[in-house]
Structures are given as structure tokens and as C-alpha cells.
Protein backbone atom coordinates (compact mmCIF):
# COMPACT_ATOMS: atom_id res chain seq x y z
CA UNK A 1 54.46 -47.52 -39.96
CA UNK A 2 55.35 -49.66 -36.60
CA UNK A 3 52.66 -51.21 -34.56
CA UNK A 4 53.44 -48.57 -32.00
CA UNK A 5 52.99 -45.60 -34.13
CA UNK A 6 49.73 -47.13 -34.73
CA UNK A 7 48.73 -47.75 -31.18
CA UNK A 8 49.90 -44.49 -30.15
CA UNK A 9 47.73 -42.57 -33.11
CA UNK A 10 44.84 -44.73 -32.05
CA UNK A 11 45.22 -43.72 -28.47
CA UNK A 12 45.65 -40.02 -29.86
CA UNK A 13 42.17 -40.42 -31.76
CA UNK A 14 40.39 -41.48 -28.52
CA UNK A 15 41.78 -38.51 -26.61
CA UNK A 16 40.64 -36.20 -29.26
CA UNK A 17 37.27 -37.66 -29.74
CA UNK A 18 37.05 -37.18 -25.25
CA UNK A 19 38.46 -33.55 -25.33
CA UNK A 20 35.96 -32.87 -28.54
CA UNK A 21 32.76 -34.43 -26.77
CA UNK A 22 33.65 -32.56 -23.47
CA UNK A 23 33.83 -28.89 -25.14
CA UNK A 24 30.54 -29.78 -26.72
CA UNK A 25 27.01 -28.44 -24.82
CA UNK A 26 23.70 -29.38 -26.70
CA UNK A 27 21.60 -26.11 -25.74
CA UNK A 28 18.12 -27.58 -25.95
CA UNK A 29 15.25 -25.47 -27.05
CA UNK A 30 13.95 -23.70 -23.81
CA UNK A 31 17.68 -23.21 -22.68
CA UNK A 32 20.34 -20.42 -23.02
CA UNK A 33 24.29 -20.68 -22.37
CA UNK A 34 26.52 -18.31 -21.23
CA UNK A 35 29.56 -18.72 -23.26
CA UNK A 36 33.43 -18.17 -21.79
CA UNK A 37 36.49 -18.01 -23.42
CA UNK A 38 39.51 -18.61 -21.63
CA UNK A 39 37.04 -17.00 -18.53
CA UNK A 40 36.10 -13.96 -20.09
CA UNK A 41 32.22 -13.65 -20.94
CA UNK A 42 31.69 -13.49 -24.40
CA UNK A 43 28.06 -13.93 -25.20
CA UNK A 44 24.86 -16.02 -24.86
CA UNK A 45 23.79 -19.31 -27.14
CA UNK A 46 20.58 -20.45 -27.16
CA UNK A 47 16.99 -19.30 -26.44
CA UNK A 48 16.11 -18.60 -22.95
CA UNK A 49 15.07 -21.16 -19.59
CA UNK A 50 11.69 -21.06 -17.80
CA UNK A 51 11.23 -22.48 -14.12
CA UNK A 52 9.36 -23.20 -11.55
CA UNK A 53 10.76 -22.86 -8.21
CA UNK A 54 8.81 -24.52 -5.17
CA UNK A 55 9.86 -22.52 -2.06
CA UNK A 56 10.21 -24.44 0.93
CA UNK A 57 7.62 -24.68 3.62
CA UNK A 58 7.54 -21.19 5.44
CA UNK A 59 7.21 -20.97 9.20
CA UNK A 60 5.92 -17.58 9.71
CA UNK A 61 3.96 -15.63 12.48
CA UNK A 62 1.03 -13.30 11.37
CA UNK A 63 0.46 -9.70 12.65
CA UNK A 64 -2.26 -11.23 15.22
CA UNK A 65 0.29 -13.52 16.43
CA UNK A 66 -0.76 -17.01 15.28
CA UNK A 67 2.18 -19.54 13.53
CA UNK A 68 1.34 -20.58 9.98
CA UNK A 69 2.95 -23.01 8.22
CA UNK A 70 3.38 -21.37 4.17
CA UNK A 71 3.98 -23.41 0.81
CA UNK A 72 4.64 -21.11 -2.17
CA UNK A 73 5.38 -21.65 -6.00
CA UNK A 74 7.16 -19.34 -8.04
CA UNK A 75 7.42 -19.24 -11.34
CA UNK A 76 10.07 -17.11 -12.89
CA UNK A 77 11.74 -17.10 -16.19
CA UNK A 78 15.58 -15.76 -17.32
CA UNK A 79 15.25 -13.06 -19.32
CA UNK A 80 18.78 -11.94 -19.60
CA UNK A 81 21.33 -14.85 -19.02
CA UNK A 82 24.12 -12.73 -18.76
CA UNK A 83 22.97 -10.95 -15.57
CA UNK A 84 21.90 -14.29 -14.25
CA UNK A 85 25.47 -15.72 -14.50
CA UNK A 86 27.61 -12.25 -13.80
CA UNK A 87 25.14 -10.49 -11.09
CA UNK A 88 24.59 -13.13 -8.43
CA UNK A 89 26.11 -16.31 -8.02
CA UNK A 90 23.25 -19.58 -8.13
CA UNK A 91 20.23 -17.74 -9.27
CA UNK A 92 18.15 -20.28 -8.43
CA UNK A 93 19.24 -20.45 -4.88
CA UNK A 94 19.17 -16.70 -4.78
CA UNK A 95 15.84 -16.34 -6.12
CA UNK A 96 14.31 -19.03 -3.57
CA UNK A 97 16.18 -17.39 -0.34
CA UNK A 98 14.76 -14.18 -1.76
CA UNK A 99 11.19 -15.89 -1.84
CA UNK A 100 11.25 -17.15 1.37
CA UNK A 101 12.59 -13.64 3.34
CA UNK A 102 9.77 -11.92 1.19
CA UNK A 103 6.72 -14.70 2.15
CA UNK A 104 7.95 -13.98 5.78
CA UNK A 105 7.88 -10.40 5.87
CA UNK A 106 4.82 -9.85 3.57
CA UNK A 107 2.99 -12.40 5.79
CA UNK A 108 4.06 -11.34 8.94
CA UNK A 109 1.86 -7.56 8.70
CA UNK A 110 -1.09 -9.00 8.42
CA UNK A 111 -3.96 -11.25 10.18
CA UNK A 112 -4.57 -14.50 9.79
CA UNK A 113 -8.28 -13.56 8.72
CA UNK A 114 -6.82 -11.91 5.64
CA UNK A 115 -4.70 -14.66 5.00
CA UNK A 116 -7.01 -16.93 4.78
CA UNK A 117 -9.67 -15.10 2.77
CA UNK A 118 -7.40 -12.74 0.33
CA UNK A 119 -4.90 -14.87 -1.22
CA UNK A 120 -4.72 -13.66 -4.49
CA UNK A 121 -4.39 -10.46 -3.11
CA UNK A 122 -0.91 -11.90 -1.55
CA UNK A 123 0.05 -13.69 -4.66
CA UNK A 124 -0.03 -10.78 -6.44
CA UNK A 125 1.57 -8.71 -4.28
CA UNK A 126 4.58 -11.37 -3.36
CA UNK A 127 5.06 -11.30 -7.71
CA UNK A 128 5.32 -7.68 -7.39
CA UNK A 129 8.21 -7.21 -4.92
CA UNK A 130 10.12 -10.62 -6.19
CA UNK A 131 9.66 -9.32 -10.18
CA UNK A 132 11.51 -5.95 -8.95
CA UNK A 133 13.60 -7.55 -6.62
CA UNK A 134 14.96 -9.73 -9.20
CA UNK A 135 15.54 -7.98 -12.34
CA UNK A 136 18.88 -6.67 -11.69
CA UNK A 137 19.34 -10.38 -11.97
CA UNK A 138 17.91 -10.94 -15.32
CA UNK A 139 15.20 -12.90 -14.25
CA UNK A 140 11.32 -12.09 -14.52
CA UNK A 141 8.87 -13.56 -12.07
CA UNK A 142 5.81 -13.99 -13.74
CA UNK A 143 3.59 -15.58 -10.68
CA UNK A 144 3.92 -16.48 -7.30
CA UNK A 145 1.29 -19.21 -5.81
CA UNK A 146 0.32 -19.51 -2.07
CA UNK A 147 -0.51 -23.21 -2.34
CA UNK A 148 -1.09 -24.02 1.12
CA UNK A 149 -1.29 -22.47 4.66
CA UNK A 150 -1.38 -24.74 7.29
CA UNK A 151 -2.12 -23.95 11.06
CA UNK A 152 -1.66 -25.46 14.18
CA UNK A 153 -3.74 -28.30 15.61
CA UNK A 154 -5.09 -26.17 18.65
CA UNK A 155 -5.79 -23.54 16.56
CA UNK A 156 -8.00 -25.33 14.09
CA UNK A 157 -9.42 -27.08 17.36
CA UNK A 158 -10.20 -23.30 18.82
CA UNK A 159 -11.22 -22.33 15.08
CA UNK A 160 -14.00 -25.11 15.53
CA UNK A 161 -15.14 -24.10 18.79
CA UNK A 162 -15.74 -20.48 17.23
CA UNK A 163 -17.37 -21.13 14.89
CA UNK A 164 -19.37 -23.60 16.14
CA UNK A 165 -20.50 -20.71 18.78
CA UNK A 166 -20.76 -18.54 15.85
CA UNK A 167 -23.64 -20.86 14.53
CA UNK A 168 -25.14 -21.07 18.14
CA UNK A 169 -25.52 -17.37 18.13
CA UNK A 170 -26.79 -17.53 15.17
CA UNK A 171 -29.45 -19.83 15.86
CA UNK A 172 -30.69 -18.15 18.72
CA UNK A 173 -31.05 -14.91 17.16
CA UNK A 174 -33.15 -16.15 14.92
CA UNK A 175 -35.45 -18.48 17.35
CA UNK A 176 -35.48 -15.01 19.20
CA UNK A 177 -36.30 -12.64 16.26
CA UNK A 178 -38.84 -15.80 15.93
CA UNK A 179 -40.60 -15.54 19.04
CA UNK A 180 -40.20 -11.31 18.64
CA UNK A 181 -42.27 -11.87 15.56
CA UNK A 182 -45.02 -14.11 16.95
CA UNK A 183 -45.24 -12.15 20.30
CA UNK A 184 -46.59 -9.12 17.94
CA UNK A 185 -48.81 -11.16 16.01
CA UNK A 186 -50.83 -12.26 19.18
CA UNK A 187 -50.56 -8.58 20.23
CA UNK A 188 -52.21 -7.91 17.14
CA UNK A 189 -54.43 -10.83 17.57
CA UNK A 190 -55.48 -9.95 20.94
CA UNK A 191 -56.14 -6.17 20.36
CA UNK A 192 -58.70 -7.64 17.26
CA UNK A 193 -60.12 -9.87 20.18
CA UNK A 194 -60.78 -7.40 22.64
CA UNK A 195 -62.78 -5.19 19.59
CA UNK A 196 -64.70 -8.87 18.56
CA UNK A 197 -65.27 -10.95 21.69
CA UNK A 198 -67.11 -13.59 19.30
CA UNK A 199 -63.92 -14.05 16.94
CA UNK A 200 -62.24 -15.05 20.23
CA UNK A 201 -65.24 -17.29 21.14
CA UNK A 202 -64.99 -18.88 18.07
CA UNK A 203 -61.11 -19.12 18.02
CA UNK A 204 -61.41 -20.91 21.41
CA UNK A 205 -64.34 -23.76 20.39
CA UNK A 206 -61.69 -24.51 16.86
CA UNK A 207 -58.62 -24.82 19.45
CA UNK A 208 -60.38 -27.21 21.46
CA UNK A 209 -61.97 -29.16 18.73
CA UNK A 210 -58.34 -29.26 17.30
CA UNK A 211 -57.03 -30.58 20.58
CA UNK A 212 -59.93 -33.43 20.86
CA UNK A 213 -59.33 -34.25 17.15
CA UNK A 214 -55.65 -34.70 18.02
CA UNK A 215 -56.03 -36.63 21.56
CA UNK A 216 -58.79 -39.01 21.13
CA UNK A 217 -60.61 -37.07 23.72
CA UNK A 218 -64.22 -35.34 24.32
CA UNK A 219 -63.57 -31.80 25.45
CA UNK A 220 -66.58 -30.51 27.69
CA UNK A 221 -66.84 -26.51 27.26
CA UNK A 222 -67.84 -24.54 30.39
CA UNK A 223 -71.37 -23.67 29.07
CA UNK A 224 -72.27 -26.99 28.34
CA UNK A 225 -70.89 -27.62 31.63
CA UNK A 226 -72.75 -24.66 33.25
CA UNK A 227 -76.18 -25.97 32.06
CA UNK A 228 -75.16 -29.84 32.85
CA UNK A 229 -75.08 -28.17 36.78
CA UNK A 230 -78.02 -26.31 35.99
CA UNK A 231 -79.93 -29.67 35.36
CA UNK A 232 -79.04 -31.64 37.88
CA UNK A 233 -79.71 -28.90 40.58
CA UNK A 234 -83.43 -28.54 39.07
């Protein structure tokens, strides 16, 4: 055997070993493969994928008109790796386009009340239509996460302003259902004066001594000042 011969097997072994290692695909455990032969489908290797998909900020405009800013999650799993290869080309990409047209139109019929205060009701109803959507595609959505809805800077200033009125009404509804109250206790109170004159006589001498307790002062009633006159005119 020549030194060529040898140089040339050697060579040989190398190009073997590439061709080898590039026809080989380690399927790991939470992956499938679609297998071709000579590009014909001929089955699937492995045991399935699971992913999640983080859609793209969403610029969408509610039913009342106001621009919202959306980030969704999705989280979807391949079920049946054959239709996920053979019924749409780039699942992935499908399944997020597919997201974001849904997010848009979903959130576009309603308020941005609702939005804000039923989210899980949205989540569970943007699963819904992307699960059916996608199975012809082999792929089950399992969840879909609103994770954040972000709103304009002179809405969340005008948002402020409301509800900072909101808690002015507020207060003076009750500082008015206050007064309301106390106006009918002294209705009360005055009725139950009329029928006692001495209750109010003796209401009047505890308010004053209350108000010379209070002031550092010596209140003069208008008997004792009715008899001081009478004294000095005798």
C-alpha cells in the first residue's frame, strides 16, 4: 500500500465521519422530528415540543376609542408534528401573526373599563379562538396571558383627574349626608326644647360654661346681668 493510497483512504475516513455526523439529529427529550426521505414525509421521531411564544407589543384601539399598548404570552404546545410541518409553513411565525390579528380584534369590541378590570375574562377567551384556530395545525394552545396594557400619558393624566374628582364627590356627599344627619338631630333637639323650656335652659348655662372653660374667660348670663342693673338702679 503507497503513501497515497493511504492519504487518500484517510481523507475518505474524514469525509465519511462529516457526511455521518451531518445525517445525525439528537432529538432531545421535549422534542419531536419530522423525518424525510429523499423529501417524502415518512414519520415522526421523538416526543413532542412545548413553547412559549411572547407576542409582540400590540397597538390596538378599544371600542370607546382610546389606544392601548398590549403585551401577550402564549403558551402552546405541538401536538401533532406532522400537521405542524405539512399544514403551514413556520408554525411559530404563524401562530404569533395569528395571536396578534386575534389580540387586535378581540380587544378592539370592547371598553377600556373592561379591559382593565376583566382580564382573565380576555385570556380565556383569546385561548379559546387561538386553540381552534390552530389545531388544523397540530398545535394546542393551552393559555394565553395579557401581561401588560399600557396607555397613553394624557390618558393616565385625564385618568387622575377623574378620579381624583371621583373622590371629591365623594367627599362631599358624605360631609353633606353629614350635615343632613345633624340638621335632623337639632330638629329633633329643638322640638324636645320647645316641650321642656328648662332642658334648653340648662343646655344653654353647660354651652357657656364649656366656652369659658375653653377661653379663659368669665361668661356673664343675662339674669345675672338683669339683676346687676337692677342693683345699681336701686
Amino acid at each position: 500500500m503507497t503513501l497515497e493510497t493511504l492519504v487518500l483512504g484517510f481523507f475518505g475516513a474524514i469525509i465519511l465521519a462529516l457526511f455521518l455526523a451531518s445525517s445525525i439529529k439528537i432529538v432531545r427529550e421535549y422534542e419531536r422530528a419530522v423525518k424525510f426521505r429523499l423529501g417524502r414525509f415518512v414519520g415522526v421521531k421523538g416526543p413532542g415540543i412545548s413553547l412559549t411564544l411572547d407576542v409582540p407589543k400590540q397597538r390596538v384601539i378599544t371600542k370607546d376609542n382610546v389606544s392601548v399598548y398590549v403585551d401577550a404570552v402564549v403558551y402552546m404546545r405541538v401536538i401533532n408534528p406532522s400537521d405542524a410541518v405539512l399544514k403551514v409553513e413556520h408554525y411559530i411565525m404563524a401562530t404569533s401573526l395569528l395571536a396578534q390579528t386575534t389580540i387586535r380584534d378581540v380587544i378592539g369590541q370592547v371598553e377600556l373599563d373592561d379591559l382593565l378590570t376583566k382580564r382573565e375574562e380576555f385570556n380565556k377567551r383569546l385561548q379559546g379562538i387561538l386553540d381552534e384556530a390552530t389545531d388544523p395545525w397540530g398545535i394546542k394552545v393551552s393559555a394565553v396571558t395579557i401581561k401588560d396594557v399600557s396607555l397613553p400619558e394624557e390618558m393616565l393624566r385625564a385618568m387622575a383627574k377623574q378620579a381624583e374628582a371621583e373622590r371629591e364627590r365623594r367627599a362631599r356627599v358624605i360631609i353633606a349626608k353629614g350635615e343632613l344627619e345633624a340638621a335632623a338631630k337639632m330638629s329633633e333637639a329643638a322640638k324636645l326644647y320647645q316641650k321642656e323650656p328648662a332642658s334648653l335652659r340648662l343646655r344653654e348655662l353647660q354651652t357657656l360654661t364649656e366656652i369659658a372653660r375653653e377661653k379663659n374667660l368669665v361668661v356673664v348670663t343675662p339674669s345675672q346681668l338683669g339683676a346687676s342693673i337692677g342693683e345699681v338702679a336701686s
